[in-house]
C-alpha atoms as a PDB file:
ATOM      1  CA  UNK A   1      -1.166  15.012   6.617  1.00  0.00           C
ATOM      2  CA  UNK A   2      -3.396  11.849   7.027  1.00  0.00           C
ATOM      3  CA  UNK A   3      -6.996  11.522   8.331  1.00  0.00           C
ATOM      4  CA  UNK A   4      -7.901   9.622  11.415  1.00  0.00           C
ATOM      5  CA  UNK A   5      -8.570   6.892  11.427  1.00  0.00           C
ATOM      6  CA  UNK A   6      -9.471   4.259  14.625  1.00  0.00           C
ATOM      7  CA  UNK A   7      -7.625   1.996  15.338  1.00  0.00           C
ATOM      8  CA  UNK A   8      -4.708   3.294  13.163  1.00  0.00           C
ATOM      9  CA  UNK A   9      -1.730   2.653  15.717  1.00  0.00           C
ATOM     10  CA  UNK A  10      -2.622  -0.935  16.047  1.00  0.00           C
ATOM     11  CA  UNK A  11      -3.094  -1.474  12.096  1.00  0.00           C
ATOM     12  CA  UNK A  12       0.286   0.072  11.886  1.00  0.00           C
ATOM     13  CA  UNK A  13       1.233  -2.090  14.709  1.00  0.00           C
ATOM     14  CA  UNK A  14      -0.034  -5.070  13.348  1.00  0.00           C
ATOM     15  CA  UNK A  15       0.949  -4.495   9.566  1.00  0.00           C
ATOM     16  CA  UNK A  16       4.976  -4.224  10.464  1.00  0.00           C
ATOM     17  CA  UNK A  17       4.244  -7.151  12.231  1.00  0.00           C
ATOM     18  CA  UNK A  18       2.579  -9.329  10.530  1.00  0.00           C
ATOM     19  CA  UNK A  19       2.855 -13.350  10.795  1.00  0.00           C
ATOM     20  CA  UNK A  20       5.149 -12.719  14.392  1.00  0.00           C
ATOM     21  CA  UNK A  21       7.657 -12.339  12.351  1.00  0.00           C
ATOM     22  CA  UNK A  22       7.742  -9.467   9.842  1.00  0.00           C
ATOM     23  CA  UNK A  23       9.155  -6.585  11.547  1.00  0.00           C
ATOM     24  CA  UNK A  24      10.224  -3.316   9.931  1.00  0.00           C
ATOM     25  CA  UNK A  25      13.648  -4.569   9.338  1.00  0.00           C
ATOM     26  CA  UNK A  26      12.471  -7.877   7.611  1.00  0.00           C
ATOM     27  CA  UNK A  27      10.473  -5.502   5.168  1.00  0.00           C
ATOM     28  CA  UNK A  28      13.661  -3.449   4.843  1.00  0.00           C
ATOM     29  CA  UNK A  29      15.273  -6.647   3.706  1.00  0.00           C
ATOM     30  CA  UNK A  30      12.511  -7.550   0.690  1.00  0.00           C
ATOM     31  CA  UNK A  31      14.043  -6.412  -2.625  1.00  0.00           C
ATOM     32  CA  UNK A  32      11.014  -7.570  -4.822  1.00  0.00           C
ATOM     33  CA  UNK A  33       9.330  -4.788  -7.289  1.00  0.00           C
ATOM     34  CA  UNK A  34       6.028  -4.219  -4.908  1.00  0.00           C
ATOM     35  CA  UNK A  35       3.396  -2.132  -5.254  1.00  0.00           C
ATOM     36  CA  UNK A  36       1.189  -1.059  -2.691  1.00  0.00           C
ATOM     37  CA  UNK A  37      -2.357   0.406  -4.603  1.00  0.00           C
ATOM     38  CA  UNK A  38      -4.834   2.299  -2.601  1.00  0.00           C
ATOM     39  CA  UNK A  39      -7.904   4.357  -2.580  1.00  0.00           C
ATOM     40  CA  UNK A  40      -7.413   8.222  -1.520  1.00  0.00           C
ATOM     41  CA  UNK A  41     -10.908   7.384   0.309  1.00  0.00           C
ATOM     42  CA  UNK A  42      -9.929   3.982   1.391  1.00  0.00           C
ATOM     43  CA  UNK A  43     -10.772   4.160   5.695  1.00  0.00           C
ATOM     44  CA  UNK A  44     -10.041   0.172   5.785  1.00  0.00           C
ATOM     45  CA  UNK A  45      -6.322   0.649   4.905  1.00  0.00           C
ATOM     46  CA  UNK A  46      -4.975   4.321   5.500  1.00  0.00           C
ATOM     47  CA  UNK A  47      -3.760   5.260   2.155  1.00  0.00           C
ATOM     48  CA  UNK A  48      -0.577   6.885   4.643  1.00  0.00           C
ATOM     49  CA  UNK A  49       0.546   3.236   5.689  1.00  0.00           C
ATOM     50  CA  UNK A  50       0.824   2.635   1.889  1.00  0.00           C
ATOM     51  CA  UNK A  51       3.336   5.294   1.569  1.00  0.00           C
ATOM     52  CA  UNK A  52       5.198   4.635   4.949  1.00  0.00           C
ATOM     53  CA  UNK A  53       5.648   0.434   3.674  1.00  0.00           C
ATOM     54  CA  UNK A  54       6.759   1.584   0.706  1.00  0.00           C
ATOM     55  CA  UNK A  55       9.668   3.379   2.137  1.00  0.00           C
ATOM     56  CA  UNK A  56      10.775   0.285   4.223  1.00  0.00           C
ATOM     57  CA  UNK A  57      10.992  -1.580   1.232  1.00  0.00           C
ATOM     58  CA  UNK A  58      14.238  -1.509  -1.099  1.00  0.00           C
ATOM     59  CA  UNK A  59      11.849  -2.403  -4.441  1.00  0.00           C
ATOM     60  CA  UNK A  60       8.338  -1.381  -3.664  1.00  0.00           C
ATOM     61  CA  UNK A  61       6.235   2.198  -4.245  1.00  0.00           C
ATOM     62  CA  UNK A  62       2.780   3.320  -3.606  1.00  0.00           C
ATOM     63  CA  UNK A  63       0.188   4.293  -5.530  1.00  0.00           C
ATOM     64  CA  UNK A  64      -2.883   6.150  -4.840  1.00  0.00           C
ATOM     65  CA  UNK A  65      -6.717   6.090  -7.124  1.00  0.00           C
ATOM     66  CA  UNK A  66      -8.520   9.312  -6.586  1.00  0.00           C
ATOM     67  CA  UNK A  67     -11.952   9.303  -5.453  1.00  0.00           C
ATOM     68  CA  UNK A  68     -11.808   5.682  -4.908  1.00  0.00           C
ATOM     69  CA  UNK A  69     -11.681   3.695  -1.596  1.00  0.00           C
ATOM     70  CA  UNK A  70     -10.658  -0.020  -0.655  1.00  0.00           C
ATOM     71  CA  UNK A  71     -12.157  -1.528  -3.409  1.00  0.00           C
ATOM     72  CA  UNK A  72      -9.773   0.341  -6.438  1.00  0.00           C
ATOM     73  CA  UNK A  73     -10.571  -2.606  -8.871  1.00  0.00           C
ATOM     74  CA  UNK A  74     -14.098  -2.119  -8.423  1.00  0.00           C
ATOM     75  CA  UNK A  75     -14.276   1.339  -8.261  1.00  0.00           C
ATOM     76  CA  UNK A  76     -12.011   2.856 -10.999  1.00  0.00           C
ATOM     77  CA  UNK A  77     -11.278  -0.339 -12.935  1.00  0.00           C
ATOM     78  CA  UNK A  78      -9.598   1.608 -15.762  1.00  0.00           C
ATOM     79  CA  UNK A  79      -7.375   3.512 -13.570  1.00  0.00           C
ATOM     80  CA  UNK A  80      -6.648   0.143 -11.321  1.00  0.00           C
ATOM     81  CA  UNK A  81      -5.888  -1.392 -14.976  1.00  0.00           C
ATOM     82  CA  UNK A  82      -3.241   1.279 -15.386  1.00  0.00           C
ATOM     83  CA  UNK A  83      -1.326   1.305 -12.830  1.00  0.00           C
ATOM     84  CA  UNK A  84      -0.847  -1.992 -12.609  1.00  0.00           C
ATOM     85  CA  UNK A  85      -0.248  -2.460 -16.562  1.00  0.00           C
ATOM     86  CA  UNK A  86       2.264   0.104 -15.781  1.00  0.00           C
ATOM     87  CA  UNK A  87       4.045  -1.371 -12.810  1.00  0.00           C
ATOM     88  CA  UNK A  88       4.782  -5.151 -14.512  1.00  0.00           C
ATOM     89  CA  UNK A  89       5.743  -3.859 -17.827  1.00  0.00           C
ATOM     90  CA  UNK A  90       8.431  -1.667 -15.773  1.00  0.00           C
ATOM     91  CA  UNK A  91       9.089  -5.126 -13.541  1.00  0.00           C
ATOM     92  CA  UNK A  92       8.848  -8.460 -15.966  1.00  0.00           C
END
């Protein structure tokens, strides 16, 4: 179950929508590797919308930093180092 967070349905709203013209479907038509990297603590970016764009998209997973919030590079650079390290060796 996700926090609350303000503003959440029109994040949501505006993140599946983003330019006018990328819609759920459009994302459902992306088959690049993507990753989508968030804080556990992050209250700019849900950490749940994360999970729910990765499942729209073919090629794409999320991944999550604990005790970190928007700022995973800064934060936990080591762990941020990781899991991207890990995610282009498995997609050169």
């Amino acid at each position: 179950m996700h926090k609350d967070y303000l503003g959440t349905p029109h994040l949501f709203i505006a993140l599946t929508k983003l330019d006018g013209g990328c819609t759920q479907d459009a994302l459902r038509t992306l088959n690049v590797p993507t990753l989508w990297l968030t804080g556990d603590e992050d209250i700019v970016y849900p950490p749940f919308l994360s999970d729910i764009l990765a499942k729209l998209m073919p090629d794409a997973r999320a991944a999550r930093v604990a005790q970190a919030g928007h700022s995973v590079y800064f934060e936990r650079p080591g762990e941020f180092n990781r899991i991207v390290d890990e995610f282009l060796g498995a997609n050169p």
